[in-house]
N, C-alpha and C. Protein backbone atom coordinates (compact mmCIF):
# COMPACT_ATOMS: atom_id res chain seq x y z
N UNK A 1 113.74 93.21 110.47
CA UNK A 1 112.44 93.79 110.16
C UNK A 1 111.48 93.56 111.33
N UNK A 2 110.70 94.33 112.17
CA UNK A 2 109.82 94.46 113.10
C UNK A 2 108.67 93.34 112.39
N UNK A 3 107.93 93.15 113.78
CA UNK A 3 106.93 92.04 113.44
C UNK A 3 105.47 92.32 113.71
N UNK A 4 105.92 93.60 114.50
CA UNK A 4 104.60 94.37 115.32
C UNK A 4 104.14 95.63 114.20
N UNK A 5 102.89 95.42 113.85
CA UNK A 5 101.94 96.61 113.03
C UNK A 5 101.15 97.02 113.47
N UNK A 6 101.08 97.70 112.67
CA UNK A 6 99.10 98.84 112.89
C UNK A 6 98.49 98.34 112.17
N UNK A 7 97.21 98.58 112.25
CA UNK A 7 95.80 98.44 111.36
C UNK A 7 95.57 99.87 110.85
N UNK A 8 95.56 100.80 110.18
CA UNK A 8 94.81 102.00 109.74
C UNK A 8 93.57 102.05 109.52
N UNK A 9 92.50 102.42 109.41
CA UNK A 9 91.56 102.05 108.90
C UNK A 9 91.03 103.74 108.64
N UNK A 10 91.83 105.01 108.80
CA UNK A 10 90.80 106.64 108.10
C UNK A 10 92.45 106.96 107.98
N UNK A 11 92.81 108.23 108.59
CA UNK A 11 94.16 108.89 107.95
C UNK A 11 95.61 108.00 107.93
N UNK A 12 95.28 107.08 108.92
CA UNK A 12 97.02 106.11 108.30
C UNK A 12 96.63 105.79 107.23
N UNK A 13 95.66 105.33 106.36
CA UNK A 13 95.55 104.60 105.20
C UNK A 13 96.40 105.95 103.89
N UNK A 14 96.70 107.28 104.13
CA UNK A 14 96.91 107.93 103.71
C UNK A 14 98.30 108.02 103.92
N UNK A 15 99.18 107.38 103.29
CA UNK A 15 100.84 106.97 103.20
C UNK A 15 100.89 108.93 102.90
N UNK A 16 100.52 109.94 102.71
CA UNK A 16 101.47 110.52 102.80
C UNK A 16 101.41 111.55 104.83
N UNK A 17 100.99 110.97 105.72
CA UNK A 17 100.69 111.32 106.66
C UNK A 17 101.47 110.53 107.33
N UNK A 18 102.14 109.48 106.92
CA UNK A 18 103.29 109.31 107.90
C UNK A 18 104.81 108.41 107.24
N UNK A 19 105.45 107.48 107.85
CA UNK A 19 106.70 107.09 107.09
C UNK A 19 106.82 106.05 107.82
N UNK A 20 105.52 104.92 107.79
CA UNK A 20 106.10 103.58 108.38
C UNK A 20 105.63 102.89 107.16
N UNK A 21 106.28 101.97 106.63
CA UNK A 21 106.61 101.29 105.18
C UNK A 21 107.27 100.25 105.49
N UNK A 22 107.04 99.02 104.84
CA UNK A 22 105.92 98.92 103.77
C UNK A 22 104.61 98.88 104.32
N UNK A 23 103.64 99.38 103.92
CA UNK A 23 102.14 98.99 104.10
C UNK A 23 101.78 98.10 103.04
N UNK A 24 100.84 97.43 103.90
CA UNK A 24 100.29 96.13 103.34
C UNK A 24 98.62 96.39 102.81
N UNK A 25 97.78 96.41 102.07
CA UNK A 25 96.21 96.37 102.19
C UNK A 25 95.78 95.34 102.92
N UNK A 26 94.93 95.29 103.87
CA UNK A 26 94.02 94.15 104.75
C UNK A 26 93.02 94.58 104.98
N UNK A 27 92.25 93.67 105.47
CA UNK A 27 90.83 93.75 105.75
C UNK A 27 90.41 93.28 107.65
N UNK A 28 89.80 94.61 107.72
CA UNK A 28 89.46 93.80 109.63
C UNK A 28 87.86 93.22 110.00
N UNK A 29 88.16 92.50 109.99
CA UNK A 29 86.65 91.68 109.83
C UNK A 29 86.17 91.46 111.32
N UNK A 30 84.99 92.05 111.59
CA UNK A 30 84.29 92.45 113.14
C UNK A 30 84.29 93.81 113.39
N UNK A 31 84.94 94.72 112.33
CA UNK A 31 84.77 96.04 112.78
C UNK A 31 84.23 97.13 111.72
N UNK A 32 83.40 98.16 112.39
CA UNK A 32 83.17 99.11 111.40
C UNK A 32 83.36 100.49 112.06
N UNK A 33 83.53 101.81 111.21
CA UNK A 33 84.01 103.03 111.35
C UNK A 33 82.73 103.61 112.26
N UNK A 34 82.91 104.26 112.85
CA UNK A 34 81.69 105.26 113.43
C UNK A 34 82.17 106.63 113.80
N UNK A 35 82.15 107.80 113.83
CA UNK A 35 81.95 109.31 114.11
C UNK A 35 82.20 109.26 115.58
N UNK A 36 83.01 109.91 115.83
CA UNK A 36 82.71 110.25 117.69
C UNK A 36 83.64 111.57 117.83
N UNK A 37 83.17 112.16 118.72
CA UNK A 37 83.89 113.69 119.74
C UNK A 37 84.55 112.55 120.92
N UNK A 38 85.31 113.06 122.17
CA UNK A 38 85.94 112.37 122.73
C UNK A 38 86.05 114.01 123.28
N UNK A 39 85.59 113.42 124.70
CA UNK A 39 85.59 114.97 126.16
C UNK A 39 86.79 115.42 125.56
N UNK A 40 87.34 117.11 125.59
CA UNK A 40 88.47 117.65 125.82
C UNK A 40 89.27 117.60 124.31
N UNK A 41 88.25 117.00 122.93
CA UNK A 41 88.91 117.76 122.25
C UNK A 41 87.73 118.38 121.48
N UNK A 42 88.41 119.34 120.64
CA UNK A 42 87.32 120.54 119.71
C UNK A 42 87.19 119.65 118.60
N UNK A 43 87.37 119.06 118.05
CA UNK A 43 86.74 118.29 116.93
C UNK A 43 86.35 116.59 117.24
N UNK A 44 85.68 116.13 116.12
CA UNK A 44 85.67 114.79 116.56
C UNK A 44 86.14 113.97 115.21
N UNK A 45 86.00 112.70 115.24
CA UNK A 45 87.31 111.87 114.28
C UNK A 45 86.60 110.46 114.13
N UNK A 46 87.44 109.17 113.59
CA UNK A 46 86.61 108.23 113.40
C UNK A 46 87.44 107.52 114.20
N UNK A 47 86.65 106.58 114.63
CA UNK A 47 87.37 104.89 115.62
C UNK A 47 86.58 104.05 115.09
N UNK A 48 86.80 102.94 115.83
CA UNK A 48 86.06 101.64 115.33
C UNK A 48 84.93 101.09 116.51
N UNK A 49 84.06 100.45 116.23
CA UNK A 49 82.95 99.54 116.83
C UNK A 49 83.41 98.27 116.83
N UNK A 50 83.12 97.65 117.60
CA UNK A 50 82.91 95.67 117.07
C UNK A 50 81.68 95.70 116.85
N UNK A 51 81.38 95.06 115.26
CA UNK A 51 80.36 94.29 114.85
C UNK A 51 80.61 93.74 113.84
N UNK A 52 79.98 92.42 114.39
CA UNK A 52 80.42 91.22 114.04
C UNK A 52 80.36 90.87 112.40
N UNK A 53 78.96 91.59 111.79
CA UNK A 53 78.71 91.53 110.25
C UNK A 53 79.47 92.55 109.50
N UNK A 54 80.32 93.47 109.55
CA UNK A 54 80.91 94.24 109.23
C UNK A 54 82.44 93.67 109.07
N UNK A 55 83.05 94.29 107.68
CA UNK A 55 84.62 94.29 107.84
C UNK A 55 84.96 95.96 107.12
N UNK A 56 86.13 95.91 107.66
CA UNK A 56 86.98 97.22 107.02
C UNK A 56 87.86 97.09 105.82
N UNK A 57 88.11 98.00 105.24
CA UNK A 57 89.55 97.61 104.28
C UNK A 57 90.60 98.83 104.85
N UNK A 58 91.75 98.68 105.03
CA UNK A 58 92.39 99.50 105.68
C UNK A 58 94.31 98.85 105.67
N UNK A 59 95.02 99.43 106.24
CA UNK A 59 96.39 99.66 105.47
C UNK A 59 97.03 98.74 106.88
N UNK A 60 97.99 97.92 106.96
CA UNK A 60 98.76 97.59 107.96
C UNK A 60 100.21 97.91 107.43
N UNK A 61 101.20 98.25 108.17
CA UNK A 61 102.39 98.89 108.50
C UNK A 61 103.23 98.50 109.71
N UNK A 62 104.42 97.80 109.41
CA UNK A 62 105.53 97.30 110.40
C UNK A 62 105.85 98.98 111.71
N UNK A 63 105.90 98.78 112.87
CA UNK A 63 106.25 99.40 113.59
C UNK A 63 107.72 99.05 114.36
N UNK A 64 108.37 100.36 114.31
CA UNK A 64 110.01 99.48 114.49
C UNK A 64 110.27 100.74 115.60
N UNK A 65 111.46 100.79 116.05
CA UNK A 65 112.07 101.50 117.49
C UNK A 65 110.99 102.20 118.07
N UNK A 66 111.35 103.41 117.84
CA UNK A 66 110.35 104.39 118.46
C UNK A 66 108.92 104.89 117.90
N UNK A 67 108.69 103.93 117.01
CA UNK A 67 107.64 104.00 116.33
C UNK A 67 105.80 104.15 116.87
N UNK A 68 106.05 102.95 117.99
CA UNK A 68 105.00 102.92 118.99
C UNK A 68 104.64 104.70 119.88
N UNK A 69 105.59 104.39 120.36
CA UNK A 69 105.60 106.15 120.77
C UNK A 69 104.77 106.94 120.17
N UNK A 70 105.58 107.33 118.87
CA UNK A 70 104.71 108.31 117.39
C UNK A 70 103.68 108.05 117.51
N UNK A 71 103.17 106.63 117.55
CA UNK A 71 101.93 106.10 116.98
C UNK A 71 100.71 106.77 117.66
N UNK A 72 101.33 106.25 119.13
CA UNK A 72 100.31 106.40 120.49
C UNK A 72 100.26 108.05 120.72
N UNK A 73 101.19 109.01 120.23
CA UNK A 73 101.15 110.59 120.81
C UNK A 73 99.90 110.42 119.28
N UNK A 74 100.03 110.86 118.59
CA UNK A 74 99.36 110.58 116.92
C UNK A 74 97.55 110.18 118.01
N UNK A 75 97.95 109.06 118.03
CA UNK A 75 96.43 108.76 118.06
C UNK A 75 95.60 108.59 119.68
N UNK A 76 96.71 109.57 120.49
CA UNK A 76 96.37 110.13 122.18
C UNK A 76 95.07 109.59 122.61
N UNK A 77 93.97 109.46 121.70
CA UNK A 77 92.60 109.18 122.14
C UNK A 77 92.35 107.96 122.19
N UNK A 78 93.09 107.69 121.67
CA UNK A 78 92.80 105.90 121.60
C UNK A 78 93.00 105.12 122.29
N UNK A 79 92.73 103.76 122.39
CA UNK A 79 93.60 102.61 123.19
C UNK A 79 94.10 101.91 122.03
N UNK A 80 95.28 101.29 122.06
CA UNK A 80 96.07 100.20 121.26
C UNK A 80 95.58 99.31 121.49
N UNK A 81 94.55 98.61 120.86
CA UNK A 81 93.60 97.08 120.72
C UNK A 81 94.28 95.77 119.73
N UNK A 82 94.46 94.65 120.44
CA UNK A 82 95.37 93.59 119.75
C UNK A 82 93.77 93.30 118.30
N UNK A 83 94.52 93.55 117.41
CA UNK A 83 93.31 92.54 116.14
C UNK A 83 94.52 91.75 115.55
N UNK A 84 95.08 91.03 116.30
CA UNK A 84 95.91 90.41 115.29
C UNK A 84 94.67 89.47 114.54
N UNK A 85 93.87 88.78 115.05
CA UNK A 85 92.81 87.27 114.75
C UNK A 85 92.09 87.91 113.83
N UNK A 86 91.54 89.36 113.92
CA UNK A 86 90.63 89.94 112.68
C UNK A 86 91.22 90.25 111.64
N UNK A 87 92.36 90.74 111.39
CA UNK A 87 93.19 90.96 110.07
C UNK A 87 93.48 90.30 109.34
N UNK A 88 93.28 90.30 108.10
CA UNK A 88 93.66 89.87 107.00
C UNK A 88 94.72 90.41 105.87
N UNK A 89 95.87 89.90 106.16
CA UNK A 89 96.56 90.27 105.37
C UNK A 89 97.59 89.59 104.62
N UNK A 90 98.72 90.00 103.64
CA UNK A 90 99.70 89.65 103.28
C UNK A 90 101.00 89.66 103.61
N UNK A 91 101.27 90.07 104.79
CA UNK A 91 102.33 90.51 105.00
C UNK A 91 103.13 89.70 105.96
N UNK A 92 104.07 88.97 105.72
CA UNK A 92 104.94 87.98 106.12
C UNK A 92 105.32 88.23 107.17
N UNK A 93 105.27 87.35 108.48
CA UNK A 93 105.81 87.88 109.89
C UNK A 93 105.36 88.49 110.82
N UNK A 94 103.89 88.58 111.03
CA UNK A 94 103.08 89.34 111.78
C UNK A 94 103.03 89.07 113.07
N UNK A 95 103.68 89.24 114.07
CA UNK A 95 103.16 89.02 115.18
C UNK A 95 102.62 89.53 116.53
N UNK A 96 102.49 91.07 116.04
CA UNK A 96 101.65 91.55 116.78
C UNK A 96 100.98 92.68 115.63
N UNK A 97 99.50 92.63 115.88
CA UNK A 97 98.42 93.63 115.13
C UNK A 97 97.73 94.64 115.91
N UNK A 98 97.99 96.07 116.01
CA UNK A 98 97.40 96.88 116.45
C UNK A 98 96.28 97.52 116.09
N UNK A 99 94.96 97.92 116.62
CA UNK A 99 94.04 98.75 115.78
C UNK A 99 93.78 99.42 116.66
N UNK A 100 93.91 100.83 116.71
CA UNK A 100 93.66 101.76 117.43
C UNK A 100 92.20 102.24 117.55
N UNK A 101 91.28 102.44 118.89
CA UNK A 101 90.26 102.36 119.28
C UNK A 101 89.81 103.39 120.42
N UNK A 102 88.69 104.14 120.06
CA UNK A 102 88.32 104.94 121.10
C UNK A 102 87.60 104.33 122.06
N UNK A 103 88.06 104.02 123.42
CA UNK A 103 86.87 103.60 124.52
C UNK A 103 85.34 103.90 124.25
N UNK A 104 84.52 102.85 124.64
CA UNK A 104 83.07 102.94 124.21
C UNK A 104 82.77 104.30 125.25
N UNK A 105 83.44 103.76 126.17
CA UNK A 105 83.14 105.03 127.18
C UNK A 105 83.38 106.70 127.44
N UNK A 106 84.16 106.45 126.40
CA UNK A 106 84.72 108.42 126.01
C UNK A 106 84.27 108.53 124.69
N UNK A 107 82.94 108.09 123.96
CA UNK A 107 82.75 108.55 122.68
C UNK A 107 81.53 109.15 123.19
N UNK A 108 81.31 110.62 122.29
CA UNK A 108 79.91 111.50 122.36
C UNK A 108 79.80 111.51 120.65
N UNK A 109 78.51 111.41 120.85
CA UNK A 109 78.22 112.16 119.55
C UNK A 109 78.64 113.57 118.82
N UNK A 110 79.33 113.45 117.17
CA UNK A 110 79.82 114.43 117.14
C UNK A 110 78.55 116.02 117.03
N UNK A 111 78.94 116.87 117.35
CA UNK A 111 78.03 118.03 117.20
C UNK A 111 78.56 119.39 116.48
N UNK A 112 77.99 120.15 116.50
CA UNK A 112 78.32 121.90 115.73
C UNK A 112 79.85 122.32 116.46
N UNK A 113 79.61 121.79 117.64
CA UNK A 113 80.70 122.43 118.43
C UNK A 113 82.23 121.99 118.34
N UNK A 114 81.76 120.53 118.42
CA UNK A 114 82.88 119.50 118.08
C UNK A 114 82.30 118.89 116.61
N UNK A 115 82.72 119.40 115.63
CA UNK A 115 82.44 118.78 114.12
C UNK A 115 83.94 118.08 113.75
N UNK A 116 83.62 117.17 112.60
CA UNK A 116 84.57 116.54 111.92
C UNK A 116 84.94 117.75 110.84
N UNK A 117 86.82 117.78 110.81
CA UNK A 117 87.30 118.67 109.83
C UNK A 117 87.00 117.71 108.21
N UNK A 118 86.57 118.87 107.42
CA UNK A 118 86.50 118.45 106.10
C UNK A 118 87.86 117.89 105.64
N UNK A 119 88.81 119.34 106.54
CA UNK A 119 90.55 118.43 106.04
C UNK A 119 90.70 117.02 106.14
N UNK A 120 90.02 116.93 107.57
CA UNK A 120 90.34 115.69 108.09
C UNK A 120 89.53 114.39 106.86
N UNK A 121 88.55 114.82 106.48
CA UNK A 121 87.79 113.89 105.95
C UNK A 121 88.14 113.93 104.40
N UNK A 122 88.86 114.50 103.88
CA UNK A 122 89.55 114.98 102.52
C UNK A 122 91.19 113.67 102.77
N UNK A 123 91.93 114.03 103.57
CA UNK A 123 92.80 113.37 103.58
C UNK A 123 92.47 111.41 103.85
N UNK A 124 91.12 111.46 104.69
CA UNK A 124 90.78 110.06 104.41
C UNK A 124 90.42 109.40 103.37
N UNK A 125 89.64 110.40 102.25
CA UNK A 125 89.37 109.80 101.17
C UNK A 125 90.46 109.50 100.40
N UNK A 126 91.50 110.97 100.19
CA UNK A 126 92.30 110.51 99.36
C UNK A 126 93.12 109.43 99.32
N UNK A 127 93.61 108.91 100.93
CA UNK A 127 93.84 107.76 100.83
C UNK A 127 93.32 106.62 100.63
N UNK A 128 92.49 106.62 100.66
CA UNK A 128 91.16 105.76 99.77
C UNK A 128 91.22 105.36 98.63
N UNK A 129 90.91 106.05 97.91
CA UNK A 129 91.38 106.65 96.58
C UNK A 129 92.61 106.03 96.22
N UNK A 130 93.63 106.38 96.87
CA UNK A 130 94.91 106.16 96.67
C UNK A 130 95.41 104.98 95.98
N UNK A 131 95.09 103.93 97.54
CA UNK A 131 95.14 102.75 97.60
C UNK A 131 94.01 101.83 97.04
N UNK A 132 92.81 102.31 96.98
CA UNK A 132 91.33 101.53 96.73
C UNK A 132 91.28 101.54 95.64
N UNK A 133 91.06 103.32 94.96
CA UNK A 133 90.74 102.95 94.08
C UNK A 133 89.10 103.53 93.74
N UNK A 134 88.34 104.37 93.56
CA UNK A 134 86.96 104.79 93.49
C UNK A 134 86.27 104.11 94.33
N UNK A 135 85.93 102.68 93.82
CA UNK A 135 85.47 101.40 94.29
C UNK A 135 85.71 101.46 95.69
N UNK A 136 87.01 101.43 96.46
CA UNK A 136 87.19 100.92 97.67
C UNK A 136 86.83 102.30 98.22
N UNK A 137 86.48 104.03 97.89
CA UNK A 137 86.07 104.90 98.89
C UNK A 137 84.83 104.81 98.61
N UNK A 138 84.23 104.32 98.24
CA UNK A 138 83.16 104.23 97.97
C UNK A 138 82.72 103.00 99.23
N UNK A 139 83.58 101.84 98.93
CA UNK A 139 83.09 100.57 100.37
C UNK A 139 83.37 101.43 101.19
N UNK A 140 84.25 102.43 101.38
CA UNK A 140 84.90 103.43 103.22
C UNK A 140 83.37 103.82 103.01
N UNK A 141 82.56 104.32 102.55
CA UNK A 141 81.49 105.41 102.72
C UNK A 141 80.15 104.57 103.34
N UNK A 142 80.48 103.38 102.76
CA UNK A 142 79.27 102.33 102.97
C UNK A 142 80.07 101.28 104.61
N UNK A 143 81.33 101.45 104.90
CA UNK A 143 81.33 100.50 105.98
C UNK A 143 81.89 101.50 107.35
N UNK A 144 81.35 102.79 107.04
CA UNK A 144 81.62 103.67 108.12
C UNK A 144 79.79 104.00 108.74
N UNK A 145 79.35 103.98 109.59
CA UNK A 145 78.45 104.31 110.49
C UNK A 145 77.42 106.11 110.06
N UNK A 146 77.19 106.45 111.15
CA UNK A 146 76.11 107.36 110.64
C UNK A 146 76.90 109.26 109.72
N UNK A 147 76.40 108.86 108.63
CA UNK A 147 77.23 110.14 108.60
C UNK A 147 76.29 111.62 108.28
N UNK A 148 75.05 111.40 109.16
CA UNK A 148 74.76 112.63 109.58
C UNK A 148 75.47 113.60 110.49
N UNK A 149 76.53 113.58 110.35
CA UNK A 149 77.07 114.05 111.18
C UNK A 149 77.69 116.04 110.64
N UNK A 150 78.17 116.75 112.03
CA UNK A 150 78.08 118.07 111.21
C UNK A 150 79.61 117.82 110.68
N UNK A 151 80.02 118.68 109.59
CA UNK A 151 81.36 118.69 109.40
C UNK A 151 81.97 120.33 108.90
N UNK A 152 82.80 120.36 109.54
CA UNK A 152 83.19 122.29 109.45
C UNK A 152 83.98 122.15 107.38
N UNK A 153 83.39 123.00 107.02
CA UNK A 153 84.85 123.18 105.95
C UNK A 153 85.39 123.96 106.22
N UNK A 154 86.68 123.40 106.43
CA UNK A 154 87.94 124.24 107.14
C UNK A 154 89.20 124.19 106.02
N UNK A 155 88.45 123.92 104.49
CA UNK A 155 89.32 123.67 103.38
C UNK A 155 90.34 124.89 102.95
N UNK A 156 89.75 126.20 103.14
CA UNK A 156 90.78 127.12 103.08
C UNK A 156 91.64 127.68 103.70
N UNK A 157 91.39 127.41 105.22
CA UNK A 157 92.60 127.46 106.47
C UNK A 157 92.31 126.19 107.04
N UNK A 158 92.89 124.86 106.33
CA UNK A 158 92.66 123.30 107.43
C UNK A 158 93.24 123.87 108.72
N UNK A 159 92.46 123.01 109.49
CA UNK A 159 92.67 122.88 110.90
C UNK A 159 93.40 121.47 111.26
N UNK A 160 93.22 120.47 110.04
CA UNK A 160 93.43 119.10 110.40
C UNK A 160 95.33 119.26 110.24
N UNK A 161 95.87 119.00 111.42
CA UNK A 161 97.63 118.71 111.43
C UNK A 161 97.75 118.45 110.15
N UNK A 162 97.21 117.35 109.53
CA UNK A 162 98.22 116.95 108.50
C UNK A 162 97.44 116.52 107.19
N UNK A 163 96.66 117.73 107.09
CA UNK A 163 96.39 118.67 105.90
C UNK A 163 96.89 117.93 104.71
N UNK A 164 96.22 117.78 103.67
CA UNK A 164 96.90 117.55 101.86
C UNK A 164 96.38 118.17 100.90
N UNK A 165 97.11 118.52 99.94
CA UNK A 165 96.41 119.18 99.11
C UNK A 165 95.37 118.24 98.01
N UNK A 166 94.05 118.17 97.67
CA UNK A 166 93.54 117.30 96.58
C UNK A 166 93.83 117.87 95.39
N UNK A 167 93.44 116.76 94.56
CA UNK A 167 93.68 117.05 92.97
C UNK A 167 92.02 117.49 92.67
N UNK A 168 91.90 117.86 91.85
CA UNK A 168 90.56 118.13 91.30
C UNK A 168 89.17 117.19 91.28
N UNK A 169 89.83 115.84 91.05
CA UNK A 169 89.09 114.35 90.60
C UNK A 169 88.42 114.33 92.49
N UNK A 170 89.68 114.21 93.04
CA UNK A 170 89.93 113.76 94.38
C UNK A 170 88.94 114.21 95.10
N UNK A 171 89.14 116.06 95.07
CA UNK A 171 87.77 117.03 95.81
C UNK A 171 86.43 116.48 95.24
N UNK A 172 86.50 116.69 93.98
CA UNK A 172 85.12 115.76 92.97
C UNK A 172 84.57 115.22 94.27
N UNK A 173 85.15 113.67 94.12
CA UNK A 173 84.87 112.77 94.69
C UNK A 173 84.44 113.11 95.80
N UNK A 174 85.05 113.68 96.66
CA UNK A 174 84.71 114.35 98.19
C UNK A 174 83.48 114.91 98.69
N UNK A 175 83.49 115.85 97.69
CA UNK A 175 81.95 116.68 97.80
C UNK A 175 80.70 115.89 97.12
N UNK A 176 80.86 115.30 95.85
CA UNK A 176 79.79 114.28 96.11
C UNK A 176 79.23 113.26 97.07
N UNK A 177 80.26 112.57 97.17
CA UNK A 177 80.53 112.06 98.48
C UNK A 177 79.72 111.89 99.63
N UNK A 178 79.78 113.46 99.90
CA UNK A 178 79.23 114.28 101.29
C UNK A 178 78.00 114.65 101.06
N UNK A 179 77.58 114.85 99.64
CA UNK A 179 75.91 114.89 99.23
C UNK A 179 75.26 113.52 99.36
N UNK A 180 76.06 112.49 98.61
CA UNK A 180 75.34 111.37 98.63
C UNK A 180 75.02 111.08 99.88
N UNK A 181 75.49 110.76 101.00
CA UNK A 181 75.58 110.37 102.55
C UNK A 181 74.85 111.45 103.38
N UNK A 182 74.35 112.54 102.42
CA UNK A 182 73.18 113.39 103.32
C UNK A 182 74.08 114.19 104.58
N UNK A 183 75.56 114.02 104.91
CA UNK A 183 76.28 114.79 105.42
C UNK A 183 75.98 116.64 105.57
N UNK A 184 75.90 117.03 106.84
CA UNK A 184 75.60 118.48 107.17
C UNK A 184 76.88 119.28 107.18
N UNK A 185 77.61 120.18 105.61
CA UNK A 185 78.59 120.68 105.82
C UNK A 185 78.38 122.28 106.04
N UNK A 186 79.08 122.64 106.87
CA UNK A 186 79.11 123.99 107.44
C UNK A 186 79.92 124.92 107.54
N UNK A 187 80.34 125.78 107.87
CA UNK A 187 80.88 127.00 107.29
C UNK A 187 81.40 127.82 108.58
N UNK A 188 82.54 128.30 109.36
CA UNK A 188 81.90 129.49 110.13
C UNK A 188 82.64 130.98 110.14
């Protein structure tokens, strides 16, 4: 059994978006979610900040052969950041912790041009949901950063790769969600 994991903390937390198992629930304590575009792509997505009063709840997962690979094409924007010391978890044998991170230096604010996909933000909740539980998308909504941010609904042709379908409860949840947090959803 591999000893080296990920941290998830928006679409890995959503077991049906990929096939590294078992996932564990943990918590990353020093970090919170924030919104960013990143030069050179058309949408923008979530990464993490360090701060220090903040923790996450989010999914860890053993990485085995070619797994790293997947991981790193998957999350191209990122850098692979060691949190082994911030994680909290259960999972027997840990010895290396990954949390994937956008350079402070390639994040823009997201805009109209570069918006967050609703797909994209549909498949984070549901894993939320999934694993959390109401309660715990509800802490994702409160330990993620500014969410004035614009967001396309792209719910009837997703744009997001790896797209899910919601259940009724699930969307519920979503679109309130996106009212409560004063979120700008848009159309084009």
């Amino acid at each position: 059994m591999s000893t080296s994991f990920f941290f998830g903390y928006g679409s890995l937390v959503n077991r049906r978006t990929h096939a590294f198992d078992p996932a564990h629930k943990a918590v990353a304590k020093g970090w919170r979610r924030v919104w960013a575009r990143v030069p050179g792509r058309p949408v923008s997505l979530l990464t993490v900040s360090r701060d220090a009063g903040s923790e996450i709840e989010g999914l860890i997962a053993p990485v085995t052969g070619e797994g790293w690979a997947v991981l790193d094409q998957r999350e191209a924007d990122y850098d692979r950041t060691d949190a082994r010391a911030d994680v909290r978890h259960e999972a027997p044998t840990v010895e290396e912790l990954a949390i994937y991170v956008v350079p402070e230096a390639d994040r823009l604010p997201p805009d109209t041009e570069h918006p967050v996909l609703l797909s994209y933000l549909d498949v984070v909740l549901q894993g939320y949901l999934g694993e959390f539980g109401k309660e715990g998308a509800e802490r994702f909504l409160a330990s993620t950063g500014d969410w004035r941010v614009p967001f396309l609904n792209d719910r009837d042709a997703p744009l997001y790769p790896r797209a899910q379908s919601l259940s009724d409860a699930e969307r519920g949840f979503v679109d309130a969600a996106l009212l409560y947090v004063g979120a700008q959803v848009f159309s084009r």
